[in-house]
ModelCIF file with pLDDT and N, C-alpha, C, O atoms, coordinates in Angstrom:
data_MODEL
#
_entry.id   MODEL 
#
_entity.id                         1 
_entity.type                       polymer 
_entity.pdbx_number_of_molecules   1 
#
_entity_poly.entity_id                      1 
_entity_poly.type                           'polypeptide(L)' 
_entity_poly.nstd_linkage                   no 
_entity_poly.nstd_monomer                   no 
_entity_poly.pdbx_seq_one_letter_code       
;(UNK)(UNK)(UNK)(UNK)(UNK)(UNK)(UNK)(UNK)(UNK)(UNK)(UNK)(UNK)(UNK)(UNK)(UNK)(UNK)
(UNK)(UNK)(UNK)(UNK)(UNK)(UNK)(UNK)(UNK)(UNK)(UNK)(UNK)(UNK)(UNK)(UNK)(UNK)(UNK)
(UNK)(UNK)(UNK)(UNK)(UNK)(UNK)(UNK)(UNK)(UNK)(UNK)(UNK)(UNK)(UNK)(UNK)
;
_entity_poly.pdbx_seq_one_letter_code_can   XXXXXXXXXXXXXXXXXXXXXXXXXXXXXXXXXXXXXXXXXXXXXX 
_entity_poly.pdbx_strand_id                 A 
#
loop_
_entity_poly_seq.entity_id 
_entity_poly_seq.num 
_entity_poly_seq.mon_id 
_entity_poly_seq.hetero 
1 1  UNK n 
1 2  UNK n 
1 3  UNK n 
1 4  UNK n 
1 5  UNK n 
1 6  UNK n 
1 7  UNK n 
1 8  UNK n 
1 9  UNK n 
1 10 UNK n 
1 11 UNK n 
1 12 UNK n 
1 13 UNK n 
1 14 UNK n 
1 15 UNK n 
1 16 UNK n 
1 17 UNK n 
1 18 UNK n 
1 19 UNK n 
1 20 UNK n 
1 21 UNK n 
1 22 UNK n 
1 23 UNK n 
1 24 UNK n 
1 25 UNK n 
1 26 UNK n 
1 27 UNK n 
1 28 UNK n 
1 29 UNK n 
1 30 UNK n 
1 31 UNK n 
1 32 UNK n 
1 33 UNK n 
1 34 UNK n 
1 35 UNK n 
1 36 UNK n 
1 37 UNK n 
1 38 UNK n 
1 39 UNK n 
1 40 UNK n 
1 41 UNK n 
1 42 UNK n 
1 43 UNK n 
1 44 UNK n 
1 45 UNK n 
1 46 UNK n 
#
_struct_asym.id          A 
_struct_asym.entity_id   1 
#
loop_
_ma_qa_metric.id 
_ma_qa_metric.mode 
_ma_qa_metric.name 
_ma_qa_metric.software_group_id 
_ma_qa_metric.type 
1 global pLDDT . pLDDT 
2 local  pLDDT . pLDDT 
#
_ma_qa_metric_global.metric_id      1 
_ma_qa_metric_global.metric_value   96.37 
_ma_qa_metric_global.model_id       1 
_ma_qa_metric_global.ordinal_id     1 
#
loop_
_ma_qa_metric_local.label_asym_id 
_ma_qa_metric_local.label_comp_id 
_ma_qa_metric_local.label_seq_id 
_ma_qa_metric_local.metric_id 
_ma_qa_metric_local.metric_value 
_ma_qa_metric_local.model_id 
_ma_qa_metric_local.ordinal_id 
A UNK 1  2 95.00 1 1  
A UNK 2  2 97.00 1 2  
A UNK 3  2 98.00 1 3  
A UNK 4  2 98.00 1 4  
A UNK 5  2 98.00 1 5  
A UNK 6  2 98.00 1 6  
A UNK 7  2 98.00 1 7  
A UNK 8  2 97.00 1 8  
A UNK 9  2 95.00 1 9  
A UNK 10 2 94.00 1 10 
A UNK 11 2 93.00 1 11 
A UNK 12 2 94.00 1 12 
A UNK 13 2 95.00 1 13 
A UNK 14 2 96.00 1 14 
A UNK 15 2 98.00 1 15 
A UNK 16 2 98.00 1 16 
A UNK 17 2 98.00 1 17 
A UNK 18 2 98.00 1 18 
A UNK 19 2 98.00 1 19 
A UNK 20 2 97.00 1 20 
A UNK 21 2 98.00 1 21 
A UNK 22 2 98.00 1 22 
A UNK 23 2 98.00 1 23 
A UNK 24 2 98.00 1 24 
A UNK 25 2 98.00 1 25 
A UNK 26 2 98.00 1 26 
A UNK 27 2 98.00 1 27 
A UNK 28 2 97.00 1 28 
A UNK 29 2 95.00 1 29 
A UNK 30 2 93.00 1 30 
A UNK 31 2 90.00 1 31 
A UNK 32 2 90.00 1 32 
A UNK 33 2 91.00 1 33 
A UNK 34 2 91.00 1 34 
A UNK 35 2 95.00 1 35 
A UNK 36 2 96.00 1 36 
A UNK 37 2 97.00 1 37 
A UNK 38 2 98.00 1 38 
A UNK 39 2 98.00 1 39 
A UNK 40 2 98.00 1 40 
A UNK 41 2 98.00 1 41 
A UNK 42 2 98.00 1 42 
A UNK 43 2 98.00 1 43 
A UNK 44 2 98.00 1 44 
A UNK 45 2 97.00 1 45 
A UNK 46 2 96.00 1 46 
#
loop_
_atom_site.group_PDB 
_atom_site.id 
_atom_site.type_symbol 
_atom_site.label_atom_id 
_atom_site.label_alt_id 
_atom_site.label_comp_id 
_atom_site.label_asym_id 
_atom_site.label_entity_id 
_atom_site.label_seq_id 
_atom_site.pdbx_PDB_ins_code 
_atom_site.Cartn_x 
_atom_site.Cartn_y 
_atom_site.Cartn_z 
_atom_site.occupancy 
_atom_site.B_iso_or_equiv 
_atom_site.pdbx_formal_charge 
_atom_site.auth_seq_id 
_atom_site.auth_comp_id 
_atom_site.auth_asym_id 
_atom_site.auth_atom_id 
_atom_site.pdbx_PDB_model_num 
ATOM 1   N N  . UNK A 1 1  ? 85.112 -87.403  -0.348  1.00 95.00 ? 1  UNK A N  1 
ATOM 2   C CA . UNK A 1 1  ? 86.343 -86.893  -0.930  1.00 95.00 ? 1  UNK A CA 1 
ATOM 3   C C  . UNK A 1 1  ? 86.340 -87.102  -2.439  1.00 95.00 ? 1  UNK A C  1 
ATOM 4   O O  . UNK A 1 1  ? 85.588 -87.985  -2.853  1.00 95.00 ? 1  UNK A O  1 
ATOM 5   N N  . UNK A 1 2  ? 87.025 -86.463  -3.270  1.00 97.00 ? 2  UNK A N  1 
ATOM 6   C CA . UNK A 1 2  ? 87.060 -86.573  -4.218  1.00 97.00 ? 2  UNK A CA 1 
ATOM 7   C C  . UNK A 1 2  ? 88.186 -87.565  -4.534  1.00 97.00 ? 2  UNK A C  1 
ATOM 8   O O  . UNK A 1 2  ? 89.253 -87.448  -3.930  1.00 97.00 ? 2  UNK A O  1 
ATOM 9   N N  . UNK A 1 3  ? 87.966 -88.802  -5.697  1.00 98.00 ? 3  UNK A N  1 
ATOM 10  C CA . UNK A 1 3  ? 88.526 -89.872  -6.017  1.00 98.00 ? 3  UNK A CA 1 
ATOM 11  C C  . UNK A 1 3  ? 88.760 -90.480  -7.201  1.00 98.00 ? 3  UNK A C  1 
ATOM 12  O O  . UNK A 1 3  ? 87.847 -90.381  -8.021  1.00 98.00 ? 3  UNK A O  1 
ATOM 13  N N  . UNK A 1 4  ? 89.806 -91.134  -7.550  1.00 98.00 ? 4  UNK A N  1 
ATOM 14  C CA . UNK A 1 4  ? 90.057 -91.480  -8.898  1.00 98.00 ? 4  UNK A CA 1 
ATOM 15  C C  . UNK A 1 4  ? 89.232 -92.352  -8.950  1.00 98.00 ? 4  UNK A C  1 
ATOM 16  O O  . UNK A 1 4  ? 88.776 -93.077  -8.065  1.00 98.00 ? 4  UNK A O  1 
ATOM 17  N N  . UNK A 1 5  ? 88.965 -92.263  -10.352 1.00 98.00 ? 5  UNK A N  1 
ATOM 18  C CA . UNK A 1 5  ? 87.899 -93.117  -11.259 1.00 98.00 ? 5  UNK A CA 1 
ATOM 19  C C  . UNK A 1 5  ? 88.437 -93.509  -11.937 1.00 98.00 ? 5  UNK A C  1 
ATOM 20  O O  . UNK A 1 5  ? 88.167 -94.707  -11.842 1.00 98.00 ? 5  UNK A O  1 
ATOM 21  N N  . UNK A 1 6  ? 89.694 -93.305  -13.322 1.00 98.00 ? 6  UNK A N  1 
ATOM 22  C CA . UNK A 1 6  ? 89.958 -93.600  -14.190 1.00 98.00 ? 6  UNK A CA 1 
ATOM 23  C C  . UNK A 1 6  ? 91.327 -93.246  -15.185 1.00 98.00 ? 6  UNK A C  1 
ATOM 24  O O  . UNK A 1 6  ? 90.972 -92.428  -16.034 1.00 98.00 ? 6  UNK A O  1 
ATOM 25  N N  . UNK A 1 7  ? 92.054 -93.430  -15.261 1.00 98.00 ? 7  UNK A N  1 
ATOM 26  C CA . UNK A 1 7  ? 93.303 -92.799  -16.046 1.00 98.00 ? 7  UNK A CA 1 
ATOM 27  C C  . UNK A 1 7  ? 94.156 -93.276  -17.332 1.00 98.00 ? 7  UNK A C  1 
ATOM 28  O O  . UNK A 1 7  ? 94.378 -94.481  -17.448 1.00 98.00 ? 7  UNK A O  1 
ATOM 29  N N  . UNK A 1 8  ? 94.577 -92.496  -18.171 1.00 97.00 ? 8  UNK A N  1 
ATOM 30  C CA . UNK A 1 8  ? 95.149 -92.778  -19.099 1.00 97.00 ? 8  UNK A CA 1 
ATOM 31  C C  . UNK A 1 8  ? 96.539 -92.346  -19.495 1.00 97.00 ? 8  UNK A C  1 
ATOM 32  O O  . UNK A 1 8  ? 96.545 -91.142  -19.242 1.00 97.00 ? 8  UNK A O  1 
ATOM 33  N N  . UNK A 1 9  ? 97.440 -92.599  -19.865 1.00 95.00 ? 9  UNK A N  1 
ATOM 34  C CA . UNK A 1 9  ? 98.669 -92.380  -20.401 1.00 95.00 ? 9  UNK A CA 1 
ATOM 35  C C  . UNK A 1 9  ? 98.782 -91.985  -21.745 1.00 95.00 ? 9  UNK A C  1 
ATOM 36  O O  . UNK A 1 9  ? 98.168 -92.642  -22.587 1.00 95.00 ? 9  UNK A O  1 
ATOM 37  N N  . UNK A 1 10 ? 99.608 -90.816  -22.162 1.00 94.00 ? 10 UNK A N  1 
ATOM 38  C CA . UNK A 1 10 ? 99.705 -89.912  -23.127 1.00 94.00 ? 10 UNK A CA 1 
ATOM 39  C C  . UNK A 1 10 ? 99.504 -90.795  -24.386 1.00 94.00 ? 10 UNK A C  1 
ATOM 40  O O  . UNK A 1 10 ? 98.761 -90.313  -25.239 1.00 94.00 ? 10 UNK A O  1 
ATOM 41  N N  . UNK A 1 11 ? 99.885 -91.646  -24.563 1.00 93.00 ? 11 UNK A N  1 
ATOM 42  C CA . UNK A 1 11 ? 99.681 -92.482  -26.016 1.00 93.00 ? 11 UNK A CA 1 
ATOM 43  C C  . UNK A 1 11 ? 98.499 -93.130  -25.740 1.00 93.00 ? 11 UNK A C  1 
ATOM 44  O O  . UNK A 1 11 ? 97.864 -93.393  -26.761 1.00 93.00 ? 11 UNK A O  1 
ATOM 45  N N  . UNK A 1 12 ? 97.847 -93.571  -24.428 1.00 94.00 ? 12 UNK A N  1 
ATOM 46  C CA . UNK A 1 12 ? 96.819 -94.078  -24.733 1.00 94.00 ? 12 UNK A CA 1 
ATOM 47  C C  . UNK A 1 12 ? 96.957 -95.565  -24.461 1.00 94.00 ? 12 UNK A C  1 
ATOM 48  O O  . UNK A 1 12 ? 95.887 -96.158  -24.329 1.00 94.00 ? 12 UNK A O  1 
ATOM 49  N N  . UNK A 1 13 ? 98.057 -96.273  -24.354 1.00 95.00 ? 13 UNK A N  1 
ATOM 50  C CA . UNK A 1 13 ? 98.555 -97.655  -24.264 1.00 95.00 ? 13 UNK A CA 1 
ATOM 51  C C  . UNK A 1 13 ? 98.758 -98.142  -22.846 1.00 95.00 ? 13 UNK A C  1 
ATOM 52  O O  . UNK A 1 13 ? 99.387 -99.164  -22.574 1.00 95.00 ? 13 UNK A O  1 
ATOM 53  N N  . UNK A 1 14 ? 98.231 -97.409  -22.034 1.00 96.00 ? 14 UNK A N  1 
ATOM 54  C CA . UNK A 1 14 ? 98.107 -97.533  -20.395 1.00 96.00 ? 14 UNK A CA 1 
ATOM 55  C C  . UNK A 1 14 ? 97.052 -96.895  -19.438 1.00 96.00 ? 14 UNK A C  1 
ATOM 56  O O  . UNK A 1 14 ? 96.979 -95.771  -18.941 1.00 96.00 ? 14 UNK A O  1 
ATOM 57  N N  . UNK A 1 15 ? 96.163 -98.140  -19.342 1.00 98.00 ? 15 UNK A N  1 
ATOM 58  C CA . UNK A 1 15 ? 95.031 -97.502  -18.400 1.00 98.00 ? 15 UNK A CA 1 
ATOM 59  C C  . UNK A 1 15 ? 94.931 -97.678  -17.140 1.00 98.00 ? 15 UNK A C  1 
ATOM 60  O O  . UNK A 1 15 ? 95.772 -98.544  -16.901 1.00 98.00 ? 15 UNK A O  1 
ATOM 61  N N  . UNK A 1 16 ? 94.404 -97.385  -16.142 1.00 98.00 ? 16 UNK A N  1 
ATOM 62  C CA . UNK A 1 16 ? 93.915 -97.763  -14.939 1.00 98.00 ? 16 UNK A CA 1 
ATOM 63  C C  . UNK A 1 16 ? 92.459 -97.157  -14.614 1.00 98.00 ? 16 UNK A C  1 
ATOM 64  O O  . UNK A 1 16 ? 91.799 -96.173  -14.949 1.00 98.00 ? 16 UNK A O  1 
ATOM 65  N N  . UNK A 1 17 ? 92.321 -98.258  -13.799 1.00 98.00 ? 17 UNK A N  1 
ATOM 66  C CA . UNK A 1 17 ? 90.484 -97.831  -13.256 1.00 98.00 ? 17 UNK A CA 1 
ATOM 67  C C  . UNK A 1 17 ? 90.914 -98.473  -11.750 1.00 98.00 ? 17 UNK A C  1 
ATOM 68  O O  . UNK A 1 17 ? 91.689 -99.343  -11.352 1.00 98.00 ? 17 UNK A O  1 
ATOM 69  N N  . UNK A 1 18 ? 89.872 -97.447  -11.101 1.00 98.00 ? 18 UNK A N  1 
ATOM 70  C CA . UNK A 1 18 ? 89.784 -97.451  -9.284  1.00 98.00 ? 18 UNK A CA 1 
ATOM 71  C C  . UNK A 1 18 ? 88.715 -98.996  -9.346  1.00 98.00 ? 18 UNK A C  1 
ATOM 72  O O  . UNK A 1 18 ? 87.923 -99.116  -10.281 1.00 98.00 ? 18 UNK A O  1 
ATOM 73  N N  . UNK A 1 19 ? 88.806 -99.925  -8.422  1.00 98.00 ? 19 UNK A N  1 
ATOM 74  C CA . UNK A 1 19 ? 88.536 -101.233 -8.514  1.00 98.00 ? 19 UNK A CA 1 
ATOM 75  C C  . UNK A 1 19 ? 86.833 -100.987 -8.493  1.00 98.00 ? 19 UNK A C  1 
ATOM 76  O O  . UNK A 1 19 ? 86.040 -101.890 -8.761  1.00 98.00 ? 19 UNK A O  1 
ATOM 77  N N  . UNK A 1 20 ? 86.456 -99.689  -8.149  1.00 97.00 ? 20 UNK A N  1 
ATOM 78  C CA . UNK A 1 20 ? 84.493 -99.844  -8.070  1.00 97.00 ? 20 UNK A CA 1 
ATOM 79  C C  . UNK A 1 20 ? 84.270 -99.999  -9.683  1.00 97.00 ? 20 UNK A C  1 
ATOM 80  O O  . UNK A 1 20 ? 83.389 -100.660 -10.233 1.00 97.00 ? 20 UNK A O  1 
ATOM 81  N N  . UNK A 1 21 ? 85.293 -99.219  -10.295 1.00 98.00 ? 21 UNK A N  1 
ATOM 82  C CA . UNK A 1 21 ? 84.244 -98.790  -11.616 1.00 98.00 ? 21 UNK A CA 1 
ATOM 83  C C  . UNK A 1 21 ? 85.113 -99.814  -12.584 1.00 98.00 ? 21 UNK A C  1 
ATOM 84  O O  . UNK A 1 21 ? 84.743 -99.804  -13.758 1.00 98.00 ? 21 UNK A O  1 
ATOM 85  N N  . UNK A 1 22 ? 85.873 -100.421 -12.365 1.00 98.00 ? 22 UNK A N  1 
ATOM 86  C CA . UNK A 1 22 ? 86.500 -101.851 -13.608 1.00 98.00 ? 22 UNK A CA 1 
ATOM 87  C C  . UNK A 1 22 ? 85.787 -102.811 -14.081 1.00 98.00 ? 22 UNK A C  1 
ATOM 88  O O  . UNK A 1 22 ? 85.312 -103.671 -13.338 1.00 98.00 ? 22 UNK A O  1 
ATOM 89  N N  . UNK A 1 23 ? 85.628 -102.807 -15.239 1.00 98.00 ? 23 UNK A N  1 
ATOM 90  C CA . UNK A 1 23 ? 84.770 -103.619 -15.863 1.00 98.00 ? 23 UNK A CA 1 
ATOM 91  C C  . UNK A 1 23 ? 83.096 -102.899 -16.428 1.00 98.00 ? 23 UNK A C  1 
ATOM 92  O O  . UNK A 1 23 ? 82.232 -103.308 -17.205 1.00 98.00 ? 23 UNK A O  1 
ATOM 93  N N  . UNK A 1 24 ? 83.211 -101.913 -15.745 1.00 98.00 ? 24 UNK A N  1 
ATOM 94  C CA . UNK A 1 24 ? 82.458 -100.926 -16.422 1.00 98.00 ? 24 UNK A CA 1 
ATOM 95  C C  . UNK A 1 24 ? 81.971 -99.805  -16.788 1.00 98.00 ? 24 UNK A C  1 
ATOM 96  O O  . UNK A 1 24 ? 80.898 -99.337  -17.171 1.00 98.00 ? 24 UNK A O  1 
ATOM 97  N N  . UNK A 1 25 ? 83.668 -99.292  -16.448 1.00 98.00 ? 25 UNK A N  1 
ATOM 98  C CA . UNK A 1 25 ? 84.149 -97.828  -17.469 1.00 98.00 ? 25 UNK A CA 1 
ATOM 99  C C  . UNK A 1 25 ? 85.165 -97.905  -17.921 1.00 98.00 ? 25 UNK A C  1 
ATOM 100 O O  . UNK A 1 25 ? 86.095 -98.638  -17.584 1.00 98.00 ? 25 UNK A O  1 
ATOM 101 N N  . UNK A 1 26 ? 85.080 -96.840  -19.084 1.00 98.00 ? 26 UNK A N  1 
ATOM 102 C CA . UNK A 1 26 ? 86.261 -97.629  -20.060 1.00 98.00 ? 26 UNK A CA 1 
ATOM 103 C C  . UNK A 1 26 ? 86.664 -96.193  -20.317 1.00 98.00 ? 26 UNK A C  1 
ATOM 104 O O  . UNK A 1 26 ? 85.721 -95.538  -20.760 1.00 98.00 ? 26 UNK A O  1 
ATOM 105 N N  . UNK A 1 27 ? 88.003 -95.381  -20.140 1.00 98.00 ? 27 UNK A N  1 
ATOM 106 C CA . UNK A 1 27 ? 88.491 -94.287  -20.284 1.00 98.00 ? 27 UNK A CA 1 
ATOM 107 C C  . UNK A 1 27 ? 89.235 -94.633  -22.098 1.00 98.00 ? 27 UNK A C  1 
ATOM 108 O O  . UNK A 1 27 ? 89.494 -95.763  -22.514 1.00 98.00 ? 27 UNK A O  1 
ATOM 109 N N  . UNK A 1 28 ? 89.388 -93.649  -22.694 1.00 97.00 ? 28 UNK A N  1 
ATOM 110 C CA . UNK A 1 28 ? 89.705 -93.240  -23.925 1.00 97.00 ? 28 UNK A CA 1 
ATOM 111 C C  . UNK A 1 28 ? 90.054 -92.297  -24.457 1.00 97.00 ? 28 UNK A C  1 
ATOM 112 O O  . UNK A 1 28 ? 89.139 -91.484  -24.598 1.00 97.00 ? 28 UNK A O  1 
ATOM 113 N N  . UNK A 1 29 ? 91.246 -91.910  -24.950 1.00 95.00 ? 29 UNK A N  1 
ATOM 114 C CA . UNK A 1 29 ? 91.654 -90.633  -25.860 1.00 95.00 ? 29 UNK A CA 1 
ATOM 115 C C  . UNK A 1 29 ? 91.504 -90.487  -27.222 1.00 95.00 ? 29 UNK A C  1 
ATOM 116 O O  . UNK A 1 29 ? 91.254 -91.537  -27.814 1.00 95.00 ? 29 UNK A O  1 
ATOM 117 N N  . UNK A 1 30 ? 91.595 -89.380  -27.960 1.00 93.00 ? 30 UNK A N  1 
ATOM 118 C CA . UNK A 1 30 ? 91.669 -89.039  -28.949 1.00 93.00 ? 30 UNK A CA 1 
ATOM 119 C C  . UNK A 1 30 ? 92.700 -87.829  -29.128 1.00 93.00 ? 30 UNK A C  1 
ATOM 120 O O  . UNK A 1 30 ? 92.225 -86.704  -28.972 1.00 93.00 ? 30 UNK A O  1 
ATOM 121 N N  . UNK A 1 31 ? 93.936 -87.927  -29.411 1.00 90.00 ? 31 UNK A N  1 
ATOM 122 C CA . UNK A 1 31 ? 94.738 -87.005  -29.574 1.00 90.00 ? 31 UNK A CA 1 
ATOM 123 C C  . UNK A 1 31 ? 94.145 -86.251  -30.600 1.00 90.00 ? 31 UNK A C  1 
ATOM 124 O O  . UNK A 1 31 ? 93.351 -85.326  -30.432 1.00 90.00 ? 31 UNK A O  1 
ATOM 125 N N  . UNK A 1 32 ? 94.532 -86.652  -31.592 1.00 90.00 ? 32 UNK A N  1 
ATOM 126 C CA . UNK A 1 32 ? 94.107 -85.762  -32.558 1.00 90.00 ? 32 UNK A CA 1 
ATOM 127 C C  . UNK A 1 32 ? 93.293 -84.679  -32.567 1.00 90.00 ? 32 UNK A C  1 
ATOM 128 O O  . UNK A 1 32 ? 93.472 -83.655  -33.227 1.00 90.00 ? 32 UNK A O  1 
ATOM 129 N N  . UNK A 1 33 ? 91.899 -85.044  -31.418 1.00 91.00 ? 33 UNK A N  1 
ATOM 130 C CA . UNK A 1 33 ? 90.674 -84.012  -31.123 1.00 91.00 ? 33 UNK A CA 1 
ATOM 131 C C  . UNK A 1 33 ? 91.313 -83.425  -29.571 1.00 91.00 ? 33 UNK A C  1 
ATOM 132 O O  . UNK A 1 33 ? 90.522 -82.644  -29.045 1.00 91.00 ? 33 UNK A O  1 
ATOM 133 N N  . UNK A 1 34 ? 92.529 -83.652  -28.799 1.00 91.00 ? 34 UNK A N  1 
ATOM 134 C CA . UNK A 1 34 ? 92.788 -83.316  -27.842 1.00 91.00 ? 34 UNK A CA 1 
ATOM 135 C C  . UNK A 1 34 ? 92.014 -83.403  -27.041 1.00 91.00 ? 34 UNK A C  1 
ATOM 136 O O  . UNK A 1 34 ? 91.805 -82.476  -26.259 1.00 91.00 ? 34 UNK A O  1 
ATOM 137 N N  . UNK A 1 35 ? 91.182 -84.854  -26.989 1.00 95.00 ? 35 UNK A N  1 
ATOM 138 C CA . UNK A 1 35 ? 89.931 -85.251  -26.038 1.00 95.00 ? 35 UNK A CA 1 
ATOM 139 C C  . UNK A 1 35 ? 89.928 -86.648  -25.668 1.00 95.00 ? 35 UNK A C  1 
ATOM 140 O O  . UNK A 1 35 ? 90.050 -87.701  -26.294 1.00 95.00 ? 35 UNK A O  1 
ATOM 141 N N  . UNK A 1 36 ? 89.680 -86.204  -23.969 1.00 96.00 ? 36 UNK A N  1 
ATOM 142 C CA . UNK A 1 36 ? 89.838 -87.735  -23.518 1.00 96.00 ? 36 UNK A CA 1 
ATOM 143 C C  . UNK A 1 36 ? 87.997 -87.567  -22.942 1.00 96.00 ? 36 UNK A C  1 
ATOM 144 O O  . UNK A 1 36 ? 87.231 -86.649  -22.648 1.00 96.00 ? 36 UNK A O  1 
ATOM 145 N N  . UNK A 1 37 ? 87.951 -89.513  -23.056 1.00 97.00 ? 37 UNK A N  1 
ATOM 146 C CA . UNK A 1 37 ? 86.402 -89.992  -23.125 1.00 97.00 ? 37 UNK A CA 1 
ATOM 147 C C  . UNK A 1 37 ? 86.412 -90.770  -21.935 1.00 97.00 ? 37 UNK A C  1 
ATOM 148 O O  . UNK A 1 37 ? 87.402 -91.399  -21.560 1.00 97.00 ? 37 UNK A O  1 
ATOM 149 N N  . UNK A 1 38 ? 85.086 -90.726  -21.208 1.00 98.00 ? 38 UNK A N  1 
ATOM 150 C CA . UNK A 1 38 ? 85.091 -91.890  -20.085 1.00 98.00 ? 38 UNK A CA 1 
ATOM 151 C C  . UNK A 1 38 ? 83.859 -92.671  -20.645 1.00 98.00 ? 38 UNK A C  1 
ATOM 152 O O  . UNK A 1 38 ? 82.896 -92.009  -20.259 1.00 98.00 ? 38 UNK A O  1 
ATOM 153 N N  . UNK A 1 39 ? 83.596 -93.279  -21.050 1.00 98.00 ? 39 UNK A N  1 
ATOM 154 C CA . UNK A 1 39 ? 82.625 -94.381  -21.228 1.00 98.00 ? 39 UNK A CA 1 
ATOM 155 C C  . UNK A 1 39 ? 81.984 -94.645  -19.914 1.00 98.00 ? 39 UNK A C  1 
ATOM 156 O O  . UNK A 1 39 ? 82.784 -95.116  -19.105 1.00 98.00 ? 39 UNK A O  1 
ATOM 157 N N  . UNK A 1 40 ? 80.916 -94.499  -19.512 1.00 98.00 ? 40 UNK A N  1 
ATOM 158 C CA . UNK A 1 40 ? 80.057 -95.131  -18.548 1.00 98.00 ? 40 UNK A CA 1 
ATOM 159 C C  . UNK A 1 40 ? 78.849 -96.217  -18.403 1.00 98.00 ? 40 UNK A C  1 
ATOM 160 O O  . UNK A 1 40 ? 77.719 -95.779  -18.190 1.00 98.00 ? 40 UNK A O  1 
ATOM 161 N N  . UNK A 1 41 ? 79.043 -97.522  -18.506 1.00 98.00 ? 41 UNK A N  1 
ATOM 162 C CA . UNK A 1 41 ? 78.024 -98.586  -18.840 1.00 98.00 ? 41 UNK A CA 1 
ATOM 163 C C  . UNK A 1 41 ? 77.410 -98.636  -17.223 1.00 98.00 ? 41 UNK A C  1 
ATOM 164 O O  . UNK A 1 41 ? 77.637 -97.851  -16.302 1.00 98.00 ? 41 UNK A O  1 
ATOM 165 N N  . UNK A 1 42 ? 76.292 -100.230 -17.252 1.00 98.00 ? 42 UNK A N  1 
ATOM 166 C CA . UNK A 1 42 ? 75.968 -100.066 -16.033 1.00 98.00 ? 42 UNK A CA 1 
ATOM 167 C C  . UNK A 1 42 ? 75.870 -99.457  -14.787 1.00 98.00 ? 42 UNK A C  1 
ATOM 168 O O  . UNK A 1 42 ? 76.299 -100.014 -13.777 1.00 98.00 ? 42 UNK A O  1 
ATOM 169 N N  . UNK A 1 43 ? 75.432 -98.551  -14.772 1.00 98.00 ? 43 UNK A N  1 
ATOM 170 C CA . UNK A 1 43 ? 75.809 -97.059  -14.035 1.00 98.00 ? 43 UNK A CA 1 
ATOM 171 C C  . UNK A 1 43 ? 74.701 -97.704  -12.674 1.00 98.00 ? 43 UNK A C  1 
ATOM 172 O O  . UNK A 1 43 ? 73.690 -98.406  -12.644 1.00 98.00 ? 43 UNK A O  1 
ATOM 173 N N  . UNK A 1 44 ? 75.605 -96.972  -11.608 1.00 98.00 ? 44 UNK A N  1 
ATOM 174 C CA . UNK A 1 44 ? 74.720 -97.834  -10.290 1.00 98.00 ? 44 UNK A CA 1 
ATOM 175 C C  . UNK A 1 44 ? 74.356 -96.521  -9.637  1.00 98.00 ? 44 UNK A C  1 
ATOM 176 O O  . UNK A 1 44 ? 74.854 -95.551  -10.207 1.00 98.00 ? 44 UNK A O  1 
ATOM 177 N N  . UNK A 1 45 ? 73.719 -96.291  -8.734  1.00 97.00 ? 45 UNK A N  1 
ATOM 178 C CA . UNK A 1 45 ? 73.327 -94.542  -7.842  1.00 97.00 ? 45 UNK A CA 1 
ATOM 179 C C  . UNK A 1 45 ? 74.194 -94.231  -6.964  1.00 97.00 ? 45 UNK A C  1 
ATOM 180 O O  . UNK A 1 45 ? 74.265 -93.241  -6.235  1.00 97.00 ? 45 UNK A O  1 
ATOM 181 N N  . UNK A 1 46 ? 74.994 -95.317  -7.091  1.00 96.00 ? 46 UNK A N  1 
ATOM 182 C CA . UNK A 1 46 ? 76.699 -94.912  -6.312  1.00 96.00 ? 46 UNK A CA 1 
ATOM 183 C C  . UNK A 1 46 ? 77.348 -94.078  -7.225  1.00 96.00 ? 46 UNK A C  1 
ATOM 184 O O  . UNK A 1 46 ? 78.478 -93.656  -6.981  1.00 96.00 ? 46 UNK A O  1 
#
């Protein structure tokens, strides 16, 4: 199924991450560029 990974709130001052990927993805906006970022570290074949 398809599943949350990651979310952000319009200013940017409220995140959440689904408990697999916490601690090593880091979601991010940029209003200004009207672009949101997911950072992906330690990446597993899950």
């Amino acid at each position: 199924e398809r599943d949350f990974v990651a979310g952000i709130n319009r200013s940017g001052s409220s995140t959440r991450y689904a408990d697999s990927v916490k601690g090593r993805f880091t979601i991010s906006r940029d209003n200004a560029k009207n672009t949101v970022y997911l950072q992906m570290n330690s990446l597993k074949p899950e």
